[in-house]
Protein backbone atom coordinates (compact mmCIF):
# COMPACT_ATOMS: atom_id res chain seq x y z
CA UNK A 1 57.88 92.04 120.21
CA UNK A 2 55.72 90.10 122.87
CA UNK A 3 52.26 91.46 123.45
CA UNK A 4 51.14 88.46 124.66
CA UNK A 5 52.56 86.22 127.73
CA UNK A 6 51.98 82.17 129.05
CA UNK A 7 52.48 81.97 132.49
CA UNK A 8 53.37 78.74 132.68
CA UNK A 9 53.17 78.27 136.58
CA UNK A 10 51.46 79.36 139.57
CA UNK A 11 51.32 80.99 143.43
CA UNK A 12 53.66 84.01 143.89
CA UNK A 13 56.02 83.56 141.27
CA UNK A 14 52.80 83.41 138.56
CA UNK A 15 51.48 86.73 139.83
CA UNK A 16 54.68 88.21 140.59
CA UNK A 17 55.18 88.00 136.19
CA UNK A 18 51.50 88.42 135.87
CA UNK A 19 52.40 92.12 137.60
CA UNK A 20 55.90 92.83 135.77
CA UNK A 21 54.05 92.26 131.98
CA UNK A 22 51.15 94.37 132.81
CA UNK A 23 54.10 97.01 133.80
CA UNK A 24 55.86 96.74 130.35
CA UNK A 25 52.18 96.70 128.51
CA UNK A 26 51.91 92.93 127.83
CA UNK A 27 48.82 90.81 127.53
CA UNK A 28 49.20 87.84 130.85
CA UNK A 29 47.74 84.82 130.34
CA UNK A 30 48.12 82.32 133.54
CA UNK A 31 48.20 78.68 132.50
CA UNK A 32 46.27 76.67 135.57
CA UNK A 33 45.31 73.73 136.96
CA UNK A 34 41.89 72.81 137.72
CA UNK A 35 42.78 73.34 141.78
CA UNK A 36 44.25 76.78 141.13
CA UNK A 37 40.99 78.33 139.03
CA UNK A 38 40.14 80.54 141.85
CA UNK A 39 43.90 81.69 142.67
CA UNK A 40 44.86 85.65 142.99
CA UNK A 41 47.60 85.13 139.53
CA UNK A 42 44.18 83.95 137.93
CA UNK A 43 42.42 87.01 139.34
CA UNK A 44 44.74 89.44 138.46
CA UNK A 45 45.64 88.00 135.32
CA UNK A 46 44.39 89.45 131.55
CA UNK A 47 43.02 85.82 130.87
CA UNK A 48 43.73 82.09 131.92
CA UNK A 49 43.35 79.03 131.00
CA UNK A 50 43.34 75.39 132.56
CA UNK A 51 45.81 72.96 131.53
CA UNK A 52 44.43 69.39 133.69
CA UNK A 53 43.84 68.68 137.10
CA UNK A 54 45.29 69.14 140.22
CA UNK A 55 48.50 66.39 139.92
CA UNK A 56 51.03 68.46 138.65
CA UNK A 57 52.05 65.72 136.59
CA UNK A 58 49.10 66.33 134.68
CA UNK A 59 48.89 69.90 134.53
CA UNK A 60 51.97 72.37 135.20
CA UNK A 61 54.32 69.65 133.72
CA UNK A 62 52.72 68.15 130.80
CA UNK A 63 54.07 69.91 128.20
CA UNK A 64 51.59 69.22 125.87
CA UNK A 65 49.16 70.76 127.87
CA UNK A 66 50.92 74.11 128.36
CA UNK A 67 51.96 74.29 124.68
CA UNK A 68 48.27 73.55 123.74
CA UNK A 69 46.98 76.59 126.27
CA UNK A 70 50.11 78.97 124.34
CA UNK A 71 48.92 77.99 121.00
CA UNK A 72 44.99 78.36 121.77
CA UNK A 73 45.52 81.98 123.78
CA UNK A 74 48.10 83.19 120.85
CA UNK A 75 50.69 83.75 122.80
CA UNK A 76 53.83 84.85 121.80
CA UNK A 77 56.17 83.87 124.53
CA UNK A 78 55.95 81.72 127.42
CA UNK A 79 57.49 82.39 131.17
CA UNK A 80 58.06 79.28 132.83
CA UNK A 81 58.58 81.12 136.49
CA UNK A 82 60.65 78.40 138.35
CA UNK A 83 60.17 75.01 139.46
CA UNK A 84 57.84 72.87 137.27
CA UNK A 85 59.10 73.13 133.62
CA UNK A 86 61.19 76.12 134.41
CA UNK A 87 64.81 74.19 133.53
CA UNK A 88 63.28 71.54 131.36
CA UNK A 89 65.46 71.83 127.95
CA UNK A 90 63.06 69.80 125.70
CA UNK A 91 60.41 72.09 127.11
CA UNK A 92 62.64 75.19 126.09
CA UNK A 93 62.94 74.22 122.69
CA UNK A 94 59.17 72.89 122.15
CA UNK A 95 58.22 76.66 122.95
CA UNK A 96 60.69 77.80 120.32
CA UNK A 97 60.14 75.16 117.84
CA UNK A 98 56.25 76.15 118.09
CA UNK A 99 57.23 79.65 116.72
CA UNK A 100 57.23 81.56 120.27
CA UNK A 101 59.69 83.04 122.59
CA UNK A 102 61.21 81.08 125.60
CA UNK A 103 61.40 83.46 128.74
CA UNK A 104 64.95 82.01 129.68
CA UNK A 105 68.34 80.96 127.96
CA UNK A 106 68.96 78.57 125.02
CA UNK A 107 67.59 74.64 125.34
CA UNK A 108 71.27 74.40 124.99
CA UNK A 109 72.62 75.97 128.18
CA UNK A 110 69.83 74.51 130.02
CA UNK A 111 71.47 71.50 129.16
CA UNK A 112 74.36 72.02 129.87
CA UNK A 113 74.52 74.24 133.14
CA UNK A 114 71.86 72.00 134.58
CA UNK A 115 73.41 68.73 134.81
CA UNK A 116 75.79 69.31 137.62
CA UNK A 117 78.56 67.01 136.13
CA UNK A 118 78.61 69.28 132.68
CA UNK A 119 78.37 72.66 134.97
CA UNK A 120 81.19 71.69 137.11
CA UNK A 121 83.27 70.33 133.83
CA UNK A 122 82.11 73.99 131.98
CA UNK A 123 83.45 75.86 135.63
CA UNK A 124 86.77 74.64 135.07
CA UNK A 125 87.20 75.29 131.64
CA UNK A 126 85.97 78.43 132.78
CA UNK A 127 88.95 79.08 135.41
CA UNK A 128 86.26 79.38 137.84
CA UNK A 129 86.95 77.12 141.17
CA UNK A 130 84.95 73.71 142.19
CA UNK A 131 84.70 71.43 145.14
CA UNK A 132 87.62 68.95 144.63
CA UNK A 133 85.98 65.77 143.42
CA UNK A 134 85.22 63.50 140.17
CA UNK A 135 85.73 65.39 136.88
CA UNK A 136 82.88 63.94 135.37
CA UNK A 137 79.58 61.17 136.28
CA UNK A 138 80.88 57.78 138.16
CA UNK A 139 80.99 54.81 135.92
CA UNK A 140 81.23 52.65 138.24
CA UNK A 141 82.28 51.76 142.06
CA UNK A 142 86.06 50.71 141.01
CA UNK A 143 86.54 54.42 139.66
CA UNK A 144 84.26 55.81 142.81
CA UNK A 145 86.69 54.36 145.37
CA UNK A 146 89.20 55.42 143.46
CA UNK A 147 88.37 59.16 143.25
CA UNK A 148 87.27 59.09 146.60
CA UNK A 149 90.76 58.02 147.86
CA UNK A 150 92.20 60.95 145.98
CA UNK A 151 89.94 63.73 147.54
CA UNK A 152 89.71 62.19 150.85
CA UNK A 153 86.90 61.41 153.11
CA UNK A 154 84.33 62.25 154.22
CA UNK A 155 82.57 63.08 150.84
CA UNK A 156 79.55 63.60 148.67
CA UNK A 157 77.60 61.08 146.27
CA UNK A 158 75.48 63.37 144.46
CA UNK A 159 73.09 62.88 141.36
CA UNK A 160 74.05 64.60 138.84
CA UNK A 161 70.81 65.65 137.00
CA UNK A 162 69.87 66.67 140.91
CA UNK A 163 67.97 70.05 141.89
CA UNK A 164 66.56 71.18 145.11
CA UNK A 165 68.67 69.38 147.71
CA UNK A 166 67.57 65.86 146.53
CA UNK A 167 70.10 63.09 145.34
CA UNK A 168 72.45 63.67 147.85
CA UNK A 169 74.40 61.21 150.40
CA UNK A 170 77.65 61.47 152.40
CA UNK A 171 79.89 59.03 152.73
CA UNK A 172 81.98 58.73 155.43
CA UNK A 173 84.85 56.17 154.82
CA UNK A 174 85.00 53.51 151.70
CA UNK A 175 82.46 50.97 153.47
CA UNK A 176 79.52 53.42 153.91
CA UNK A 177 80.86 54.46 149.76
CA UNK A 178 80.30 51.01 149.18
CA UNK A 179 76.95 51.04 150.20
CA UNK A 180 75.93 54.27 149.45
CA UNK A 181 77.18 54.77 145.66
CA UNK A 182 74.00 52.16 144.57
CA UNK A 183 71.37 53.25 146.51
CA UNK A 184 71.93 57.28 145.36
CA UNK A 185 72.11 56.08 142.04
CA UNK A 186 68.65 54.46 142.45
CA UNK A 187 67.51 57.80 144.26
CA UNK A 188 68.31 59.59 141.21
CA UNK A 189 66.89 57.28 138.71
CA UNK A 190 63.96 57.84 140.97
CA UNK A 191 63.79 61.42 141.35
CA UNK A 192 65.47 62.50 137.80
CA UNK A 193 65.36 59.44 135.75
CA UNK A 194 69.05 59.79 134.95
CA UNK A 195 70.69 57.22 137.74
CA UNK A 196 74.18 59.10 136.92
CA UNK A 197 76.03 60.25 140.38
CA UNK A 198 79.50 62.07 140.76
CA UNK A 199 81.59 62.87 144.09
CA UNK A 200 82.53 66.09 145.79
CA UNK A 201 84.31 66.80 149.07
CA UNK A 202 82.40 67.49 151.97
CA UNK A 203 82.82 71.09 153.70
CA UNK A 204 82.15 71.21 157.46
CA UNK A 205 81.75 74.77 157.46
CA UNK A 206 80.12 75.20 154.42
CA UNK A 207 77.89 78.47 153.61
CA UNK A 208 75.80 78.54 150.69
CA UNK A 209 76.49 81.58 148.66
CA UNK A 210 74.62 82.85 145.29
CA UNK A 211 75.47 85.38 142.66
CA UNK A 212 72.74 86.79 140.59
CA UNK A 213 73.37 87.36 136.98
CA UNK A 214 71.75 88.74 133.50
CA UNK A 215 73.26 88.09 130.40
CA UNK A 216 72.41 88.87 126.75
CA UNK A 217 74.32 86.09 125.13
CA UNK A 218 77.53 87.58 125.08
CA UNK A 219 77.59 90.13 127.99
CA UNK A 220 76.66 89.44 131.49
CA UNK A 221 76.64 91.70 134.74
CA UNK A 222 75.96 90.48 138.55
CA UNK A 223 74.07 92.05 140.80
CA UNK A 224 76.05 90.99 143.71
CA UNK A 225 75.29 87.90 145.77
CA UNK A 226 72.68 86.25 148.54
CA UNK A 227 73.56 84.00 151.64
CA UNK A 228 71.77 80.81 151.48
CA UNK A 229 73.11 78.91 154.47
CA UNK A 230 69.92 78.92 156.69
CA UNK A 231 68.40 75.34 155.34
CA UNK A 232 66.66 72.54 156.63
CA UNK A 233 67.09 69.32 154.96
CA UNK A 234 68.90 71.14 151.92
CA UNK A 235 65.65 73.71 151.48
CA UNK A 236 66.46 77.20 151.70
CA UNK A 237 64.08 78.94 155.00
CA UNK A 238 66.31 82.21 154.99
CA UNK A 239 68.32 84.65 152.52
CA UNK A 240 69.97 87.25 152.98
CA UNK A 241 71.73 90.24 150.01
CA UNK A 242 74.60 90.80 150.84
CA UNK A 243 76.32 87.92 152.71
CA UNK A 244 78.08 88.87 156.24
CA UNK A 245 80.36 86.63 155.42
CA UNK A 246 82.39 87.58 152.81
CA UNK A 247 85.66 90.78 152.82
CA UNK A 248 85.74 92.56 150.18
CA UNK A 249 88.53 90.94 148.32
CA UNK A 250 87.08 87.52 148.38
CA UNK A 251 83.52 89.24 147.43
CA UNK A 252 85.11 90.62 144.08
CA UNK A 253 86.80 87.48 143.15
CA UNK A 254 83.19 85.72 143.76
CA UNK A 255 81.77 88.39 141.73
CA UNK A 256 83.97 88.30 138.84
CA UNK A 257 84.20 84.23 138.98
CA UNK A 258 80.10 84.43 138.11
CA UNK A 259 80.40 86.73 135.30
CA UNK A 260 83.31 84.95 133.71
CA UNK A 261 81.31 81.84 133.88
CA UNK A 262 78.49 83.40 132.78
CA UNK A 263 79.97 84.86 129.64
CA UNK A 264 82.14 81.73 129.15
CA UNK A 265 78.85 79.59 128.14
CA UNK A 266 76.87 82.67 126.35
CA UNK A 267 74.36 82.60 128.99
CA UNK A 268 71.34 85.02 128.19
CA UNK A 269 68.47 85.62 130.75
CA UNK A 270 68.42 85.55 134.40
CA UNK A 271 70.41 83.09 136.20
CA UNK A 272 72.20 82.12 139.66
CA UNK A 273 75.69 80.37 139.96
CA UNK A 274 75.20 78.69 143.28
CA UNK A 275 79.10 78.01 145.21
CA UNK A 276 80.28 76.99 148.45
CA UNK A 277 82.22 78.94 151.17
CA UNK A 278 84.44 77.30 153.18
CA UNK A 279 84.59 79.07 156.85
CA UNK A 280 87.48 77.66 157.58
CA UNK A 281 89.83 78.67 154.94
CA UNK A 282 88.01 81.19 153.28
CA UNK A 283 87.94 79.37 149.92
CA UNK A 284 84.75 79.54 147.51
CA UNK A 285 83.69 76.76 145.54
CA UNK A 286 81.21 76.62 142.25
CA UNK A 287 78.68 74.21 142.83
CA UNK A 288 75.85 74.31 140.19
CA UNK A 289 74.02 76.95 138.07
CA UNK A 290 69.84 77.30 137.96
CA UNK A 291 69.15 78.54 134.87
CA UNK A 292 65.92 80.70 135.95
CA UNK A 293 64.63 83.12 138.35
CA UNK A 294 65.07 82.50 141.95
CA UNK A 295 62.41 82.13 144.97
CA UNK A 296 64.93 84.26 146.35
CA UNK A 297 65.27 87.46 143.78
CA UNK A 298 63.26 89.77 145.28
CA UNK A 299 66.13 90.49 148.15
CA UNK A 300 68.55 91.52 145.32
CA UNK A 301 65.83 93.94 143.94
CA UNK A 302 65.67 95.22 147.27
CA UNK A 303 69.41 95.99 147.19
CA UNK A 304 69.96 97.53 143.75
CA UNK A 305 66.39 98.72 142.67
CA UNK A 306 66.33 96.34 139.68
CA UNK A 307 63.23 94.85 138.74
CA UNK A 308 64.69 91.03 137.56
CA UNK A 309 61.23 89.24 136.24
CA UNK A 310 60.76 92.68 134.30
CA UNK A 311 64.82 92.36 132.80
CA UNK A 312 63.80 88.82 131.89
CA UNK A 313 60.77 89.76 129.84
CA UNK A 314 63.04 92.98 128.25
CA UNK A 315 65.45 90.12 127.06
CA UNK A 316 63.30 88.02 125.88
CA UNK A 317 61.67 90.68 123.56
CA UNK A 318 65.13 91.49 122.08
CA UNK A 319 66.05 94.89 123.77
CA UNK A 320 69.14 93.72 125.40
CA UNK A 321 71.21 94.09 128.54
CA UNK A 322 70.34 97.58 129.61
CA UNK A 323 73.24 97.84 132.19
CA UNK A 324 76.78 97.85 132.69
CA UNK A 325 78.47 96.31 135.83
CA UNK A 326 79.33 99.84 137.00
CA UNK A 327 75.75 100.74 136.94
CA UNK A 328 74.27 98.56 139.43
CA UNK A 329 75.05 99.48 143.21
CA UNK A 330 74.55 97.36 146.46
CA UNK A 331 72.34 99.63 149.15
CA UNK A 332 71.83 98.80 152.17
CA UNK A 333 70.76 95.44 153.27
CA UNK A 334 67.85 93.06 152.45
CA UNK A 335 66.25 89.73 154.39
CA UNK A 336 63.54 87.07 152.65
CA UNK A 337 62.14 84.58 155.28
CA UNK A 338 60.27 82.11 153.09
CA UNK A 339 57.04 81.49 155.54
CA UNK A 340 55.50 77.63 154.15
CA UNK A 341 52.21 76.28 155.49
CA UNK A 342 53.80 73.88 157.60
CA UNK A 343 53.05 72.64 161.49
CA UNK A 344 56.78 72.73 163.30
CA UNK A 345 54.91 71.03 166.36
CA UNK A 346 54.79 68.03 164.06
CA UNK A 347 58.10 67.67 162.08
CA UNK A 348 57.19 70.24 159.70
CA UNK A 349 54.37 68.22 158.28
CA UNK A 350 52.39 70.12 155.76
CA UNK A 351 49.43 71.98 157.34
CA UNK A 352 47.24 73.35 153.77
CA UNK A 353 43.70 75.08 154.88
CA UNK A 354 41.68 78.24 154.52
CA UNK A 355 42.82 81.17 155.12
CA UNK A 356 40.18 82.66 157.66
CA UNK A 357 41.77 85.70 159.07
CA UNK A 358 44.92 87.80 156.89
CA UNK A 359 46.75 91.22 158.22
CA UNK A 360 49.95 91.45 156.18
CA UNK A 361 52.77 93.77 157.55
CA UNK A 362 53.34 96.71 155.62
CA UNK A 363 55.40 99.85 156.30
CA UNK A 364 58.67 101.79 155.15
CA UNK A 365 61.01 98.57 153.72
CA UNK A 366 58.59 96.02 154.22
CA UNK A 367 57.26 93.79 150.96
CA UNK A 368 55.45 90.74 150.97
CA UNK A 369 54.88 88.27 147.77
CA UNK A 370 52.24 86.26 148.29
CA UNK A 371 49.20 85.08 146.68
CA UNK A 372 47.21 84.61 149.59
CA UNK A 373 43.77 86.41 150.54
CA UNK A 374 41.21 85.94 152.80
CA UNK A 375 39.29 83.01 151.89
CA UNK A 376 41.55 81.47 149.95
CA UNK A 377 41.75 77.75 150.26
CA UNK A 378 45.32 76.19 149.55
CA UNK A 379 45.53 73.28 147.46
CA UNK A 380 47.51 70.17 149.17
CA UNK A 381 49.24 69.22 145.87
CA UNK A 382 51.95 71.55 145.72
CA UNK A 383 54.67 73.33 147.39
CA UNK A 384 53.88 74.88 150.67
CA UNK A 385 55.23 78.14 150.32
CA UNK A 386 52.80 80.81 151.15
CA UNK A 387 54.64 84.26 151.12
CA UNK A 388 57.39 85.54 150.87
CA UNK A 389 58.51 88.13 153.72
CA UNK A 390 61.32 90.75 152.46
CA UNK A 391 62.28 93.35 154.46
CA UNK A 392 65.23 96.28 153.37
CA UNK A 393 67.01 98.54 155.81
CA UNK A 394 70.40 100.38 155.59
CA UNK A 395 72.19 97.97 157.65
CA UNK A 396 71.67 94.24 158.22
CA UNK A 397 70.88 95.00 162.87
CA UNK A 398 68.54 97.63 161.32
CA UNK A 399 67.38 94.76 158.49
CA UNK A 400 66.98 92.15 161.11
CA UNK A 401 64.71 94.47 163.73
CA UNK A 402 62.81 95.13 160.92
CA UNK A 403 61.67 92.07 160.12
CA UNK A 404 61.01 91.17 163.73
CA UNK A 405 58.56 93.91 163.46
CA UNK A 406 57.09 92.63 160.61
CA UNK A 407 56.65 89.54 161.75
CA UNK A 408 55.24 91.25 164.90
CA UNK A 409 52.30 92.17 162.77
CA UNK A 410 51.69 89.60 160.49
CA UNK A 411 48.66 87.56 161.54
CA UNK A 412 47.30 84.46 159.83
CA UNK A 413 44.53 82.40 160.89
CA UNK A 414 43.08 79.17 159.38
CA UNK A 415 46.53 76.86 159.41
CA UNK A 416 50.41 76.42 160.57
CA UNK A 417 53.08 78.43 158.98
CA UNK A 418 56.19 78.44 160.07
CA UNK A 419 56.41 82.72 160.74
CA UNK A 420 56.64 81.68 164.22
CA UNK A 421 60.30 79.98 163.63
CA UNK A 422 61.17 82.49 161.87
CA UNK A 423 60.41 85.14 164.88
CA UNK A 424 62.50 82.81 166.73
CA UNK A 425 65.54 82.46 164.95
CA UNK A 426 65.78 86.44 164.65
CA UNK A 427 66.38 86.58 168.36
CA UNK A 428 69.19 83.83 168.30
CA UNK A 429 72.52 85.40 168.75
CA UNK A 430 74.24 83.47 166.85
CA UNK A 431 71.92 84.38 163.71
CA UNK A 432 72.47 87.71 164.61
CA UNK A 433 75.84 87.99 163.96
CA UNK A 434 75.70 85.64 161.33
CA UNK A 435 77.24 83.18 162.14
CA UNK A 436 75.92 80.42 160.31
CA UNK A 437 76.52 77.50 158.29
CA UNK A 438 74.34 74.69 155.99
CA UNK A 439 74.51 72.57 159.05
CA UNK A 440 73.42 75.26 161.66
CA UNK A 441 69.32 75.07 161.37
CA UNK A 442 69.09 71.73 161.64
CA UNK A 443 71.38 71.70 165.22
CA UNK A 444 69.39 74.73 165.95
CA UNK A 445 65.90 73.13 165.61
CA UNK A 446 67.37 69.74 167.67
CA UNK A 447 68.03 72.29 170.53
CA UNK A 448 65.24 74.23 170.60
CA UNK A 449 62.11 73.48 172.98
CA UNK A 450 58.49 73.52 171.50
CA UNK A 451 56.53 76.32 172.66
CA UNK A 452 53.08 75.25 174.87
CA UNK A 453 49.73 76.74 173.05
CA UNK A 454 50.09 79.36 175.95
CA UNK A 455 52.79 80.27 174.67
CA UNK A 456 52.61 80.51 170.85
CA UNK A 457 52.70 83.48 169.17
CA UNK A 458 49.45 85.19 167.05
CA UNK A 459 51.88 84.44 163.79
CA UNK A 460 51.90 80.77 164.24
């Protein structure tokens, strides 16, 4: 059993755990950094502790650090939350070789699902579809130009221990290969310290689709699948559960292409298999796996009334998968507009401050995770994600008036956020319908004129 819980991370995603162990009578304890002592996941928390200062190098990922806060609070089990040292394997199997519980799957499958050019090698043993591209990581530029002359051009270069968007580079003919095969391989040293890259066809018309998943090590279900495709610069701004893309037929194949994947590799926990759709021809590729919760789970709790973080925790303490795939329904339909502290008048540039004035929306199918309150100063060093809006309605028009009325009443004072976008792009038509790609934000936001301060709304 697990009485008592390391939360090995911070903002919403701390408290939102923080929350779901009080719920199944667990002791939290909120590992933080010295800039995060006064934050609401320490507030609300049973007890914390502080791990280093405020460089997240020295704090949320030393792993020393956060084993020596589990050991000193007792803890039994540690939730790594995602980001940070959420899909770390050596963390994984630290926590378990120090006698406590890992909140996720197997050192293992963290291995293996999270380097891209394993996961993609796993999907096919699997059966389960992939881009067309190199079977495994690039040796060297010979056998680059090589594969790339099979799959065709334009294409991919993309690290292979990559995450978030980063590593990746397109390449359209062999000269710009030439030149860009080195320099992502010196990204990714960078960035992952692994320099290893591998090649995948470039979609046009891609949409980025997600299927949640919980497994027990030999069972998994899905709980049916998010659009992704609203992104700038490879970061998710907008989700949706379901997608308005998909017919039924090529939903169920999605669906079952997950599990099957899932189950192939023993996967136990929560997880998301990440895969591209191809507009065009309909066609769904699997593109990588994150081994952890999402930013994005709360819109498939809105859909099936399944609390995930609590699932996780119920795993973790050994009472295993509670559901079969015929118990878990899709109703109605649920939005997440991630809303970061960021200034869109000046290229998105990161706008941290104090929050001075706070009015959250609130109302029938309206939920907001934050960890924001009135006063609160944000710390520049980390993400700048400051809530999470999620809004549920029976149909996605209904869904997508809803939020604009949410966002109608949200007020925050003290810095930028981007809520104001966000009102914006609800009104565009083309959003409305959904018709979207990867590509589409980024040509949206080149069109689009900046509001004058007369003009701005309360939200920004």
């Amino acid at each position: 059993m697990i009485h008592r819980l390391l939360i090995a991370n911070r903002g919403e995603i701390a408290l939102r755990i923080v929350r779901a162990a009080r719920e199944l009578g667990m002791y939290s304890i909120v590992a933080h950094s010295e800039a995060d002592s006064d934050s609401l996941a320490v507030q609300q928390a049973d007890e914390s502790i502080c791990i280093g200062p405020a460089q997240a190098t020295k704090s949320y990922l030393n792993v020393e650090a956060v084993l020596n806060a589990a050991r000193q609070s007792r803890a039994d089990a540690v939730h790594p939350g995602y980001g940070f040292l959420s899909e770390n394997a050596d963390f994984a199997r630290a926590v378990k070789a120090a006698g406590m519980v890992f909140v996720g799957p197997d050192a293992a499958i963290i291995e293996r699902m999270g380097d891209k050019s394993r996961a993609r090698q796993t999907a096919l043993e699997a059966g389960v579809p992939v881009v067309p591209g190199s079977p495994s990581a690039i040796r060297d530029l010979e056998e680059a130009l090589a594969v790339a002359e099979a799959i065709g051009y334009p294409l991919l270069v993309k690290a292979a221990a990559g995450g978030g968007g980063r590593g990746i580079r397109i390449a359209e003919d062999a000269e710009a290969l030439v030149k860009q095969l080195p320099m992502a391989q010196t990204e990714a040293r960078t960035a992952f310290g692994d320099d290893r890259v591998y090649l995948e066809r470039f979609i046009s018309r891609a949409r980025h689709i997600e299927v949640q998943i919980l497994g027990d090590g030999e069972r998994a279900v899905h709980f049916f699948e998010r659009e992704c495709s609203l992104q700038r610069r490879r970061q998710k701004v907008f989700e949706e559960c379901p997608s308005p893309a998909l017919d039924e037929a090529t939903r169920d194949a999605l669906h079952r292409s997950a599990v099957a994947l899932a189950e192939h590799v023993g996967y136990f926990g929560a997880g998301t298999l990440e895969y591209l759709y191809d507009d065009l021809t309909g066609e769904f590729f699997f593109i990588e796996m994150n081994t952890r919760i999402q930013v994005e789970h709360p819109i498939t709790e809105a859909v099936t009334g399944v609390d995930l973080v609590r699932e996780m925790l119920r795993l973790a303490r050994g009472e295993g998968l509670r559901f079969a795939q015929r118990d878990i329904q899709c109703r109605g339909w649920a939005l997440e507009l991630r809303i970061n502290a960021e200034d869109t008048e000046r290229d998105f540039f990161p706008s941290p401050g104090q929050v001075q004035r706070l009015v959250w929306p609130t109302g029938p199918g309206v939920r907001i995770d934050s960890a924001l309150y009135e006063g609160y100063r944000m710390p520049p060093f980390y993400d700048s994600l400051v809530a999470k809006l999620i809004v549920w309605d029976e149909c996605r028009d209904s869904a997508l008036r809803r939020a604009c009325r949410a966002l109608d009443e949200f007020k925050l004072e003290g810095f930028a956020t981007t809520a104001a976008l966000h009102r914006r792009l609800l009104e565009d038509s083309e959003v409305r319908r959904g018709e979207v790609d990867t590509s589409f934000l980024e040509r949206w936001l080149e069109g689009q004129t900046i509001p004058t301060p007369s003009e701005k709304e309360m939200v920004s």
